[in-house]
Structures are given as C-alpha cells and as structure tokens.
PDB file of N, CA and C in Angstrom:
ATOM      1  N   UNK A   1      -3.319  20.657  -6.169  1.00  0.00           N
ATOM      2  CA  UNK A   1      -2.962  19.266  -6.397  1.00  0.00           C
ATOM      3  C   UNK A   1      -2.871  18.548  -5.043  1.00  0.00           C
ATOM      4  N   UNK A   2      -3.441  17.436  -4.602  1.00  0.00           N
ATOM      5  CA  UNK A   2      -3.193  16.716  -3.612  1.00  0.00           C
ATOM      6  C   UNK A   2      -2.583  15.772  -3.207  1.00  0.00           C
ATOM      7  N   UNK A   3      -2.133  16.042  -2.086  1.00  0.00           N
ATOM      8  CA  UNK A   3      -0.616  15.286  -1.683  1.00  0.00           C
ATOM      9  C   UNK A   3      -0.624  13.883  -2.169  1.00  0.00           C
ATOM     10  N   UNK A   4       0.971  13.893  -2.269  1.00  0.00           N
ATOM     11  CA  UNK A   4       1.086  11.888  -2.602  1.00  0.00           C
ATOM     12  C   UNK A   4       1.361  11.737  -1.194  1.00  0.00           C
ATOM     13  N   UNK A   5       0.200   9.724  -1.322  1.00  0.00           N
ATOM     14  CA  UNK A   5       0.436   9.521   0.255  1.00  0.00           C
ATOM     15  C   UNK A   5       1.821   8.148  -0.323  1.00  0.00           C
ATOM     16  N   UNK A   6       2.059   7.643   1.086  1.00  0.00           N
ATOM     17  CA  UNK A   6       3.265   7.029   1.148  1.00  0.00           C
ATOM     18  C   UNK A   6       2.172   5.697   0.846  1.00  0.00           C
ATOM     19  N   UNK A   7       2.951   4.678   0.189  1.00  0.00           N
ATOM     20  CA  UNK A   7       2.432   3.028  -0.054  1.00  0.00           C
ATOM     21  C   UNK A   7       2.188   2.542   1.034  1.00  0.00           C
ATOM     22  N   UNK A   8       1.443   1.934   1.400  1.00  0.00           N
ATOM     23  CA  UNK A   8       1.422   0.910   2.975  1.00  0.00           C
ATOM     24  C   UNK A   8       2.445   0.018   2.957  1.00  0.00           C
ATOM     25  N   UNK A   9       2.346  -0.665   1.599  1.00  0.00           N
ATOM     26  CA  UNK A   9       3.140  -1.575   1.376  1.00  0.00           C
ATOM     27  C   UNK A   9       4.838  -1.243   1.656  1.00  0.00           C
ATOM     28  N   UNK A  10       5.135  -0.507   1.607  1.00  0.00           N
ATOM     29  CA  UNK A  10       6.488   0.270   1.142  1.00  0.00           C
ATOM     30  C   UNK A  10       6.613   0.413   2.804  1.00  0.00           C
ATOM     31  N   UNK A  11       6.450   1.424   3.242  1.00  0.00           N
ATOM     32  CA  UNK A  11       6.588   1.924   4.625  1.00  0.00           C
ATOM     33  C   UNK A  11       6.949   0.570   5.450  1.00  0.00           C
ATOM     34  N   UNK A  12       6.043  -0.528   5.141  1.00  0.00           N
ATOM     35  CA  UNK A  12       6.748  -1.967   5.869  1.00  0.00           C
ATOM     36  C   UNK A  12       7.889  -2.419   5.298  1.00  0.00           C
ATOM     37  N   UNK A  13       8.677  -2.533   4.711  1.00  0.00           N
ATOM     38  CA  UNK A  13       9.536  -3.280   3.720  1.00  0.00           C
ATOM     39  C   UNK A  13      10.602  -2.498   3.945  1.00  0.00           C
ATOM     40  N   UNK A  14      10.732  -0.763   3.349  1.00  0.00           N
ATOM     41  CA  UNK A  14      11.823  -0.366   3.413  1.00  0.00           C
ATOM     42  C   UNK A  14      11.888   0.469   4.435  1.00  0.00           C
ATOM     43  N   UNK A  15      13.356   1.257   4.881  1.00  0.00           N
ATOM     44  CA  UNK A  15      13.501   2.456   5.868  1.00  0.00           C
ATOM     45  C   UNK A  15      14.467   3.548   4.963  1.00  0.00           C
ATOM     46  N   UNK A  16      14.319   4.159   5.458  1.00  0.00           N
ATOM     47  CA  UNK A  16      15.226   5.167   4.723  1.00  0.00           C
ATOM     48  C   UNK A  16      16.618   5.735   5.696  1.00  0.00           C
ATOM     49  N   UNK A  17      17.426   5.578   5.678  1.00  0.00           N
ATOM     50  CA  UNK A  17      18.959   5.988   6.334  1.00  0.00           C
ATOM     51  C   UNK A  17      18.677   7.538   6.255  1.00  0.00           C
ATOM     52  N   UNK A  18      19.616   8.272   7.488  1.00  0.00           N
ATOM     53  CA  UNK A  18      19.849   9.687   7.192  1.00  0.00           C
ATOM     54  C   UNK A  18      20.400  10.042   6.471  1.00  0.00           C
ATOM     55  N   UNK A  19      21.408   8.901   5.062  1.00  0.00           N
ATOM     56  CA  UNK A  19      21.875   9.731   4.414  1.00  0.00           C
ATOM     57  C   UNK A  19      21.559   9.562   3.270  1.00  0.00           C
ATOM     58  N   UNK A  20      19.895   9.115   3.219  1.00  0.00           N
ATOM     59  CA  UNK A  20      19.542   9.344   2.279  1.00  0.00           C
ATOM     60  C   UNK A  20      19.016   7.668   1.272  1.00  0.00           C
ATOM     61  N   UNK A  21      19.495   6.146   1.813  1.00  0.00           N
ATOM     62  CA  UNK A  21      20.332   5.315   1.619  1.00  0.00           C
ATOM     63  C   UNK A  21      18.746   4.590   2.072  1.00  0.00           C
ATOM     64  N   UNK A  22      18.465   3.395   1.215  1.00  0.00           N
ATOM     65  CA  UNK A  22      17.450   2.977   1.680  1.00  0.00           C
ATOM     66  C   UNK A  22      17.534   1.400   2.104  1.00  0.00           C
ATOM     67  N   UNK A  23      16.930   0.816   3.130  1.00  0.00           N
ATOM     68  CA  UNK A  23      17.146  -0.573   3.766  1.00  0.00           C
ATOM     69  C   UNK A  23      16.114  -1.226   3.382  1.00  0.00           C
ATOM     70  N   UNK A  24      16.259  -2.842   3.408  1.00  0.00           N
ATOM     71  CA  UNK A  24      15.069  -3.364   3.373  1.00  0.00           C
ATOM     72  C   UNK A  24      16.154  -4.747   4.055  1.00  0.00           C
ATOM     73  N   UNK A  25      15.018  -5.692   4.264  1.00  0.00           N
ATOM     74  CA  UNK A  25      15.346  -6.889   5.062  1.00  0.00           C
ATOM     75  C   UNK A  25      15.793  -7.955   4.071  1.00  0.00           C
ATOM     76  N   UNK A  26      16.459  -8.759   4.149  1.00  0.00           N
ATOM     77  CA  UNK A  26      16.969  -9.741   3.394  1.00  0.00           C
ATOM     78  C   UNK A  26      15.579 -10.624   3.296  1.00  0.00           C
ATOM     79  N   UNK A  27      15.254 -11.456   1.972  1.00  0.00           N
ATOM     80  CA  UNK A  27      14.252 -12.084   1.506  1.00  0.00           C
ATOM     81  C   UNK A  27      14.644 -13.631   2.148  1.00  0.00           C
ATOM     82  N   UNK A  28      13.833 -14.408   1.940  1.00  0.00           N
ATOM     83  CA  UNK A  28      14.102 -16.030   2.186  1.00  0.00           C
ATOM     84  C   UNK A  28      14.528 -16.529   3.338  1.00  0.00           C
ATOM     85  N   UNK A  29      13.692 -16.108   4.452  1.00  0.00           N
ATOM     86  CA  UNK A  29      13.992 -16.553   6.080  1.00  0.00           C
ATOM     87  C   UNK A  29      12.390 -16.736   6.510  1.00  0.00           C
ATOM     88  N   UNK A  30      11.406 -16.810   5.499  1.00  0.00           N
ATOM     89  CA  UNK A  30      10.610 -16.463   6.492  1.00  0.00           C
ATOM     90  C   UNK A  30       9.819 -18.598   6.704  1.00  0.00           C
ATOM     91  N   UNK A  31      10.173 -19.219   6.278  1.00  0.00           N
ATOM     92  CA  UNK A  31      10.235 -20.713   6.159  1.00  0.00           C
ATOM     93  C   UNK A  31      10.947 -21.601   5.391  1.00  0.00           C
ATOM     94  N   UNK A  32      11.259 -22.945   5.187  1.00  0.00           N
ATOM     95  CA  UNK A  32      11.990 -23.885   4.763  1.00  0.00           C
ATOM     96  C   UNK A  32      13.857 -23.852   4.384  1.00  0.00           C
ATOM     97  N   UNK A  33      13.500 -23.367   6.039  1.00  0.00           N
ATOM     98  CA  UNK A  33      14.922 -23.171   6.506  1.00  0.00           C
ATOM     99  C   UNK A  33      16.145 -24.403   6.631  1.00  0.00           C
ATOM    100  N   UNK A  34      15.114 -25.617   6.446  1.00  0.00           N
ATOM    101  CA  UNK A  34      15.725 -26.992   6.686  1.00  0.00           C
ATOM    102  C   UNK A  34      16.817 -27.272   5.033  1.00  0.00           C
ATOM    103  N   UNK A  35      16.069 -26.782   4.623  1.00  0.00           N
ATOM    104  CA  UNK A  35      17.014 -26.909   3.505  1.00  0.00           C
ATOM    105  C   UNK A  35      17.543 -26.202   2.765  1.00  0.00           C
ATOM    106  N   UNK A  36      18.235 -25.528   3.487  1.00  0.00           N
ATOM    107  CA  UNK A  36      19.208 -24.485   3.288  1.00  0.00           C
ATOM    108  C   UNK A  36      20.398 -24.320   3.992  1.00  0.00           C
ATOM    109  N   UNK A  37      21.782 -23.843   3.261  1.00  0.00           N
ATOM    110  CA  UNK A  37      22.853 -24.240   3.970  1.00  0.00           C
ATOM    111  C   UNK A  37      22.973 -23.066   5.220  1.00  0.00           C
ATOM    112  N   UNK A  38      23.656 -23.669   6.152  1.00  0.00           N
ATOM    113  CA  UNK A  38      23.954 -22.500   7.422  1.00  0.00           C
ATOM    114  C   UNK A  38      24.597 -21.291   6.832  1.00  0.00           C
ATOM    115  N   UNK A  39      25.652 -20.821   5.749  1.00  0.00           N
ATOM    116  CA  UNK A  39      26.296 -20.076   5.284  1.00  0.00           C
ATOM    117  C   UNK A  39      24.953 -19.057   4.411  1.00  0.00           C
ATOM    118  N   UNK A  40      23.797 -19.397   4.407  1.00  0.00           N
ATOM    119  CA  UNK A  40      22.826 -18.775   3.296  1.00  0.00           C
ATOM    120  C   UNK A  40      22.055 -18.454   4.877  1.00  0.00           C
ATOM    121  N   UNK A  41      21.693 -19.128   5.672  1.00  0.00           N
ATOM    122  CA  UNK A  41      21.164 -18.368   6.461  1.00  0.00           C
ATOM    123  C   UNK A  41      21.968 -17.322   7.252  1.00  0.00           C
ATOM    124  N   UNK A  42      22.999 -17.518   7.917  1.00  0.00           N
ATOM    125  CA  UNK A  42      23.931 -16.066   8.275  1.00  0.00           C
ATOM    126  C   UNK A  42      23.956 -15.299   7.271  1.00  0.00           C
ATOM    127  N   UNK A  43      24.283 -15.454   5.897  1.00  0.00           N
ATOM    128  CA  UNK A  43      24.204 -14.293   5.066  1.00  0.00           C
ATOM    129  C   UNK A  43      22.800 -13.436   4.950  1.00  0.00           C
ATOM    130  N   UNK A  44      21.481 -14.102   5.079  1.00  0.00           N
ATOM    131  CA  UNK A  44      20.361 -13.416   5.044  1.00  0.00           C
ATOM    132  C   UNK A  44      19.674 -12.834   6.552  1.00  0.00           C
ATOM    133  N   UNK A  45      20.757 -12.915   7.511  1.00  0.00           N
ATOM    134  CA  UNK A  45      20.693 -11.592   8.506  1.00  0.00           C
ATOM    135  C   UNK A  45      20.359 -10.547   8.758  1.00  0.00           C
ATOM    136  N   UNK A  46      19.698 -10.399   9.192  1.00  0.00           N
ATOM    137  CA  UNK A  46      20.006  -8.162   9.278  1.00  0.00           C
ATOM    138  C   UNK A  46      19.490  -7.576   7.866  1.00  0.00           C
ATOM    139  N   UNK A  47      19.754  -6.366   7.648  1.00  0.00           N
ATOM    140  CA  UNK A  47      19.189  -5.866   6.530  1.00  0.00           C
ATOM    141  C   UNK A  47      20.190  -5.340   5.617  1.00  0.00           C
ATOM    142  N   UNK A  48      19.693  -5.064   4.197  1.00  0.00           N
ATOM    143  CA  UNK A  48      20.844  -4.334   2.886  1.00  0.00           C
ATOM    144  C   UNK A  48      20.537  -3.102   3.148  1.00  0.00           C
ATOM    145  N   UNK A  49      21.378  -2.762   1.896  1.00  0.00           N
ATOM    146  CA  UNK A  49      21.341  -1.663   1.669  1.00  0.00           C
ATOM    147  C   UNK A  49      20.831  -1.890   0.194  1.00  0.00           C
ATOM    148  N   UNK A  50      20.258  -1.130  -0.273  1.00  0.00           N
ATOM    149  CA  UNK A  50      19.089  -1.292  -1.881  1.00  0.00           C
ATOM    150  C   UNK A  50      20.304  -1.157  -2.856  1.00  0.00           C
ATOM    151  N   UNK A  51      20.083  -1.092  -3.661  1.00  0.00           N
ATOM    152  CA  UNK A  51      21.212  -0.763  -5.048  1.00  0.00           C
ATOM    153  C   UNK A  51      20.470   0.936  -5.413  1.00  0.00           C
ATOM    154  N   UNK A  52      21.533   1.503  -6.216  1.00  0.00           N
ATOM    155  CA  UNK A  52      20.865   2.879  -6.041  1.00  0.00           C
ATOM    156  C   UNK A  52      19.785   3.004  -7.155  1.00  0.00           C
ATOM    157  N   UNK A  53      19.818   2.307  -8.112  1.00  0.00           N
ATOM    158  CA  UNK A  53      18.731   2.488  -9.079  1.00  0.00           C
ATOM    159  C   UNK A  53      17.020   1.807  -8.855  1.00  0.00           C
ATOM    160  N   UNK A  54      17.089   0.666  -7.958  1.00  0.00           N
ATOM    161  CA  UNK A  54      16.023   0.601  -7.687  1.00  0.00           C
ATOM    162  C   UNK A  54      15.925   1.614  -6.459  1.00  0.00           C
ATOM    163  N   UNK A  55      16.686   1.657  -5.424  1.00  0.00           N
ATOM    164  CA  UNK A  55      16.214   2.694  -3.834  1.00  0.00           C
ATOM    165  C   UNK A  55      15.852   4.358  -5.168  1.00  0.00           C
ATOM    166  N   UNK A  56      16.056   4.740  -6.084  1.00  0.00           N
ATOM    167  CA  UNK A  56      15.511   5.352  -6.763  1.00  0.00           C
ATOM    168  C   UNK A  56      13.969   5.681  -6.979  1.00  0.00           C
ATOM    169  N   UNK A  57      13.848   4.479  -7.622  1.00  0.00           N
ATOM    170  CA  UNK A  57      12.459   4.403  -7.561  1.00  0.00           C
ATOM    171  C   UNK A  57      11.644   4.106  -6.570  1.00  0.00           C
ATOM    172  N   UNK A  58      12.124   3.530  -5.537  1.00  0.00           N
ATOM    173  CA  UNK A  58      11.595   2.880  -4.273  1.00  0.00           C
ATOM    174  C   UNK A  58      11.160   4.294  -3.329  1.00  0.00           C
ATOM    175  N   UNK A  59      12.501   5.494  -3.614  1.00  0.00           N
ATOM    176  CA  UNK A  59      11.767   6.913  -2.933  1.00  0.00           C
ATOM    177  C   UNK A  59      10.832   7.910  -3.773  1.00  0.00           C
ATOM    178  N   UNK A  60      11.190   7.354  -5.312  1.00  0.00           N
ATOM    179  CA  UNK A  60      10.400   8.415  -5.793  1.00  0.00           C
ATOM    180  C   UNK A  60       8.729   8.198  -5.711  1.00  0.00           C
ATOM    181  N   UNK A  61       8.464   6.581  -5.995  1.00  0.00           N
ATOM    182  CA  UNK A  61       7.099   5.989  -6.346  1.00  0.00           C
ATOM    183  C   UNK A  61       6.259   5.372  -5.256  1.00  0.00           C
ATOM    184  N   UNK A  62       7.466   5.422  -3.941  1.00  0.00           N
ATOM    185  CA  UNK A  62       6.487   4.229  -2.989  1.00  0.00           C
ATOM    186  C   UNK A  62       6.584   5.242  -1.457  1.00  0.00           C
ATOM    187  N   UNK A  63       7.854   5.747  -1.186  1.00  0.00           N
ATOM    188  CA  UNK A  63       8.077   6.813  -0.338  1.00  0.00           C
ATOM    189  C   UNK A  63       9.001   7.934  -0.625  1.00  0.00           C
ATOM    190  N   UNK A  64       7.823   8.913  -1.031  1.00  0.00           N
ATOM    191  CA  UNK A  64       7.500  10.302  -1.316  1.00  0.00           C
ATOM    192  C   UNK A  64       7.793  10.827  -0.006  1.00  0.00           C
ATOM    193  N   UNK A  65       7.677  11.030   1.185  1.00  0.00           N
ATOM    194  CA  UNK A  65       7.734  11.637   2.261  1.00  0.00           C
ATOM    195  C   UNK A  65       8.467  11.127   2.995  1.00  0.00           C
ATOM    196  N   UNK A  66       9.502  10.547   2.892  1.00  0.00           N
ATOM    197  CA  UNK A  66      10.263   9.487   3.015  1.00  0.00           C
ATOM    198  C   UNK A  66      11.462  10.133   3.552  1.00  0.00           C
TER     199      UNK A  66
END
C-alpha cells in the first residue's frame, strides 16, 4: 500500500504542537481592516489552538505525518 502524502494545502495553514495540539492562524486580517473595530483586530493576532474535533480530522485527513 502506498504512503499517504501530507495536503499542500494543510502543511500551510496548520502546525502541529508537541503535544499533539494543532495551530492555525486566526482568519480575517488579510484586508478591509478599515472597517473593523480595533478590539477584533487584537483579538485576531497570533494563532489558536483548533477545537479537538475538527484538529481530529485536520491530523487524520490532511496531516498524516504530522
């Protein structure tokens, strides 16, 4: 049987924590920043942490080697 490869797509988007715990970047920064309150842009900072039922599927279906 031949190996599962990792998503392209995936490998950009998320990271995987050592403990297992998967990150991705907060959505809605990447333009029309003008109209949006300052309190929504500090909150979309830095990166999450996934919820565990999608980071579920996110290691089983997109990073396999992960």
């Amino acid at each position: 049987m031949p190996k599962m490869k990792t998503k392209s797509a995936a490998k950009k988007r998320f990271k995987i924590t050592g403990t297992g715990k998967v990150l991705y970047a907060q959505a809605g920064k990447r333009h029309g920043m003008i109209k949006r309150t300052n309190k929504q842009l500090r909150n979309h900072r830095g990166t999450n942490v996934l919820f565990e039922g999608d980071a579920a599927n996110v290691k089983k279906y997109f990073l396999p080697n992960g």
